[in-house]
C-alpha atoms as a PDB file:
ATOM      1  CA  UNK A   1      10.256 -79.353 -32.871  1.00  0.00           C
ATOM      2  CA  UNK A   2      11.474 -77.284 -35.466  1.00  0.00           C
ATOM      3  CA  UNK A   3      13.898 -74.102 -35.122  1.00  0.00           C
ATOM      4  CA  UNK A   4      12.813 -70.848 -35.669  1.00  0.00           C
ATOM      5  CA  UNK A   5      15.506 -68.803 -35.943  1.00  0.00           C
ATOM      6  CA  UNK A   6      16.800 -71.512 -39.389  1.00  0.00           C
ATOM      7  CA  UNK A   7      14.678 -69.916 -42.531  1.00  0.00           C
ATOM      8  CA  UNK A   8      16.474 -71.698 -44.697  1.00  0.00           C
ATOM      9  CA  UNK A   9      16.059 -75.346 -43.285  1.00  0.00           C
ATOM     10  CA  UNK A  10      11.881 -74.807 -43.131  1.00  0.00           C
ATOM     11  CA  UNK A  11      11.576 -76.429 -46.420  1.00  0.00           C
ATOM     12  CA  UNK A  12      13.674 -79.348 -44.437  1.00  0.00           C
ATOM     13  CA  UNK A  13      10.997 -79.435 -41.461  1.00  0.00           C
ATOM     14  CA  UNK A  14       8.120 -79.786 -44.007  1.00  0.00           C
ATOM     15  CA  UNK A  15       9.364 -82.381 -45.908  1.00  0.00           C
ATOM     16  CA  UNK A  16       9.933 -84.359 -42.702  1.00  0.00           C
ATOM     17  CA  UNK A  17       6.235 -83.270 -41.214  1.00  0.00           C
ATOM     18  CA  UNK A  18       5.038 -84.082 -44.506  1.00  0.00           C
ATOM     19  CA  UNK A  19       6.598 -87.709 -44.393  1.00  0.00           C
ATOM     20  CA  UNK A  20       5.004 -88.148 -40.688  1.00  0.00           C
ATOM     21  CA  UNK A  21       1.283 -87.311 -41.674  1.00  0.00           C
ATOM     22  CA  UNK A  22       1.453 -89.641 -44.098  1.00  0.00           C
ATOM     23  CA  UNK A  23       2.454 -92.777 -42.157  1.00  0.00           C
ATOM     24  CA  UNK A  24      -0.035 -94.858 -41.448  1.00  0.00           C
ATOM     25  CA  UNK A  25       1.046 -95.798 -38.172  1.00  0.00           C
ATOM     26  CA  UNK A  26       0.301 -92.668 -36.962  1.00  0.00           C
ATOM     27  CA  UNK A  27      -2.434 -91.801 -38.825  1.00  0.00           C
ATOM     28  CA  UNK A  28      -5.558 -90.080 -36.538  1.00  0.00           C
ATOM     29  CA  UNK A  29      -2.481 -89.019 -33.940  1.00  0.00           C
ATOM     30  CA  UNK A  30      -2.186 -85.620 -32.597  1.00  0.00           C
ATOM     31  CA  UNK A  31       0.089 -83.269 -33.608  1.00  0.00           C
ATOM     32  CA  UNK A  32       2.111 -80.943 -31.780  1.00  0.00           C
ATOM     33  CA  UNK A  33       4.660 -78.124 -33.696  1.00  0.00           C
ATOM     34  CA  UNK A  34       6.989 -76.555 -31.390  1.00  0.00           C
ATOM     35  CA  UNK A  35       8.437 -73.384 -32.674  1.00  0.00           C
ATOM     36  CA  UNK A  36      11.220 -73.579 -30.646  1.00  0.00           C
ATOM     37  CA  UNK A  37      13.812 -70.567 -29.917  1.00  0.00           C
ATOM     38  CA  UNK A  38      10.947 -67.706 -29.660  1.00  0.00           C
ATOM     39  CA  UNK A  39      13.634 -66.059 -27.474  1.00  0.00           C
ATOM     40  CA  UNK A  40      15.622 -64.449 -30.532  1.00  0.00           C
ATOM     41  CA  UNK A  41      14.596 -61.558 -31.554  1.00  0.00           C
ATOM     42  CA  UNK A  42      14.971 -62.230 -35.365  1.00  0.00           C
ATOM     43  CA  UNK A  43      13.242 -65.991 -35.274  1.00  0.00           C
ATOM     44  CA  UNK A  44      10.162 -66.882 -37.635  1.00  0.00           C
ATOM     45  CA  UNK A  45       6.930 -66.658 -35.386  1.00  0.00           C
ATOM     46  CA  UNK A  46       3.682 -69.024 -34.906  1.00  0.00           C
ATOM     47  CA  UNK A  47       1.662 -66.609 -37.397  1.00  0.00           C
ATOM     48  CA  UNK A  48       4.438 -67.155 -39.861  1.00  0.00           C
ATOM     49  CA  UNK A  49       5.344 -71.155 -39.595  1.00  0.00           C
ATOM     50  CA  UNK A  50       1.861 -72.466 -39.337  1.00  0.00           C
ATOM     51  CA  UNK A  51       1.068 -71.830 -42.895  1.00  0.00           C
ATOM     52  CA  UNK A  52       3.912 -73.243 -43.939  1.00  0.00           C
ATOM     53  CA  UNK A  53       3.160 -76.678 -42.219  1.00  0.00           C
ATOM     54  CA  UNK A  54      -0.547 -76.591 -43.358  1.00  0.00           C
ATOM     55  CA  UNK A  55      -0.296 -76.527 -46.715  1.00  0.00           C
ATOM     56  CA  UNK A  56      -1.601 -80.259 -46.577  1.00  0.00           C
ATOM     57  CA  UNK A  57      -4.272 -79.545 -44.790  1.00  0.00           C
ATOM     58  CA  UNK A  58      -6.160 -82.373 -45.964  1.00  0.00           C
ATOM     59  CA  UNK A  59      -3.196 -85.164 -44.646  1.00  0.00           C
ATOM     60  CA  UNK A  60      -3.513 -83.271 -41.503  1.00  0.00           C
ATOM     61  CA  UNK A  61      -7.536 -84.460 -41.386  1.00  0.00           C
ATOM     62  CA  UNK A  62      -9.424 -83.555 -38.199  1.00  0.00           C
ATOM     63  CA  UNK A  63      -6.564 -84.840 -36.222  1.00  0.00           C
ATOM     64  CA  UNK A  64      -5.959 -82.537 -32.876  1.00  0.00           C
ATOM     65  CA  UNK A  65      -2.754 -80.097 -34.408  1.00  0.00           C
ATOM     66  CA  UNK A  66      -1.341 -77.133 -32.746  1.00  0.00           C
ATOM     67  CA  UNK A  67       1.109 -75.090 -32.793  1.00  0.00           C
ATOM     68  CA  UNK A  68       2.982 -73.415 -29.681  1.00  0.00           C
ATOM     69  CA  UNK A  69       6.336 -71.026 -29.696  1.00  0.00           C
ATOM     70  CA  UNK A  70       8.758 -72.268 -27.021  1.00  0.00           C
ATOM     71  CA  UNK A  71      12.035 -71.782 -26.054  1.00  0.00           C
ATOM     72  CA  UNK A  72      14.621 -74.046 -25.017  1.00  0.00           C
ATOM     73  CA  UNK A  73      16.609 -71.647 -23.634  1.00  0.00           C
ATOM     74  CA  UNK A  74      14.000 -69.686 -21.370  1.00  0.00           C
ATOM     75  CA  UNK A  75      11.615 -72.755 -20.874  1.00  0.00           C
ATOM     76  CA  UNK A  76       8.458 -70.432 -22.093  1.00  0.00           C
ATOM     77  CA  UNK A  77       5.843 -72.606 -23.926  1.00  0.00           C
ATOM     78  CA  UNK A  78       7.172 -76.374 -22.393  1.00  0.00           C
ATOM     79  CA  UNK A  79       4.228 -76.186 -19.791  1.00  0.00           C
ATOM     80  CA  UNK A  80       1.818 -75.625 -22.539  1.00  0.00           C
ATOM     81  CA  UNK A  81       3.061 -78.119 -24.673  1.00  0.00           C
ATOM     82  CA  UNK A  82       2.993 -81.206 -22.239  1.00  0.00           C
ATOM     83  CA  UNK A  83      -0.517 -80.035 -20.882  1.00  0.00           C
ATOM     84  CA  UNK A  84      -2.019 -79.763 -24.617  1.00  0.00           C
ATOM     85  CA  UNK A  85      -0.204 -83.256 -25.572  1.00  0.00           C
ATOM     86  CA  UNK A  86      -1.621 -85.124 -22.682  1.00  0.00           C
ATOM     87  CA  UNK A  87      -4.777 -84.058 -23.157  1.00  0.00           C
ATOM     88  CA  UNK A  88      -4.747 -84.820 -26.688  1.00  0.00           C
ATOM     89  CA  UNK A  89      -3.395 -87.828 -26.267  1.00  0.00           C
ATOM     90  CA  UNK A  90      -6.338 -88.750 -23.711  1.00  0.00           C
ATOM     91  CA  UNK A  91      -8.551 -87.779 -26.333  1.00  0.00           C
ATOM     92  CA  UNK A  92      -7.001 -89.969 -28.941  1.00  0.00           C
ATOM     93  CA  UNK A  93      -7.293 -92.723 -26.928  1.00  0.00           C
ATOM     94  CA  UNK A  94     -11.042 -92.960 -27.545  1.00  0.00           C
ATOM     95  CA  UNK A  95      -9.995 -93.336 -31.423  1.00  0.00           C
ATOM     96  CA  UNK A  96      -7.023 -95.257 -30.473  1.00  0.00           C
ATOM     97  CA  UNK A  97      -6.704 -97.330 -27.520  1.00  0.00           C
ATOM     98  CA  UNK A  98      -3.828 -98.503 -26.212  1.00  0.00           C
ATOM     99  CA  UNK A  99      -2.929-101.980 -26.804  1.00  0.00           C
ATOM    100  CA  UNK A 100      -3.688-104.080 -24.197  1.00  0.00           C
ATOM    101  CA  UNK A 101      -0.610-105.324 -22.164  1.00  0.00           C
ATOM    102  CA  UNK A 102       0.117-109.003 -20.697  1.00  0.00           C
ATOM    103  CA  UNK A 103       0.084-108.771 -17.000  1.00  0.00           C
END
């Protein structure tokens, strides 16, 4: 989740993103940007923070990735984001199954 509205901690966010594509424990793992505070009228939209985010394309690989505007405030986007993520997350599990639990 990343603020909107907070230009000049972007370059923050990235750095972070950029340190969670390349882990290798979640490598193949969807991923799911929420632009969160779409409700202010001055905040950064999706057309503007997905480049920003994509510039390493190539860590991002054919991984599911997307990219929703929310707001915390309002609740817009939440819906979307918890559909998209469990249905990405059921398609992951074809790649990556979940470990088998002791019963």
């Amino acid at each position: 989740m990343i603020d909107s509205n907070d230009r000049e901690r972007m370059n923050e966010s990235k750095e972070l993103f950029d340190k969670m594509i390349k882990n290798e424990y979640l490598s193949g793992m969807p991923l799911l940007i929420l632009a969160n505070k779409q409700d202010l009228v001055d905040c950064m939209g999706v057309r503007d923070i997905k480049p920003v985010f994509q510039q390493h394309g190539h860590l991002i690989g054919r991984r599911d990735c997307l990219t929703i505007p929310t707001s915390g405030l309002t609740g817009d986007g939440v819906d979307e984001a918890i559909i998209w993520l469990e249905q990405a997350l059921k398609r992951n599990a074809i790649v990556r199954p979940p470990k088998s639990q002791a019963t």
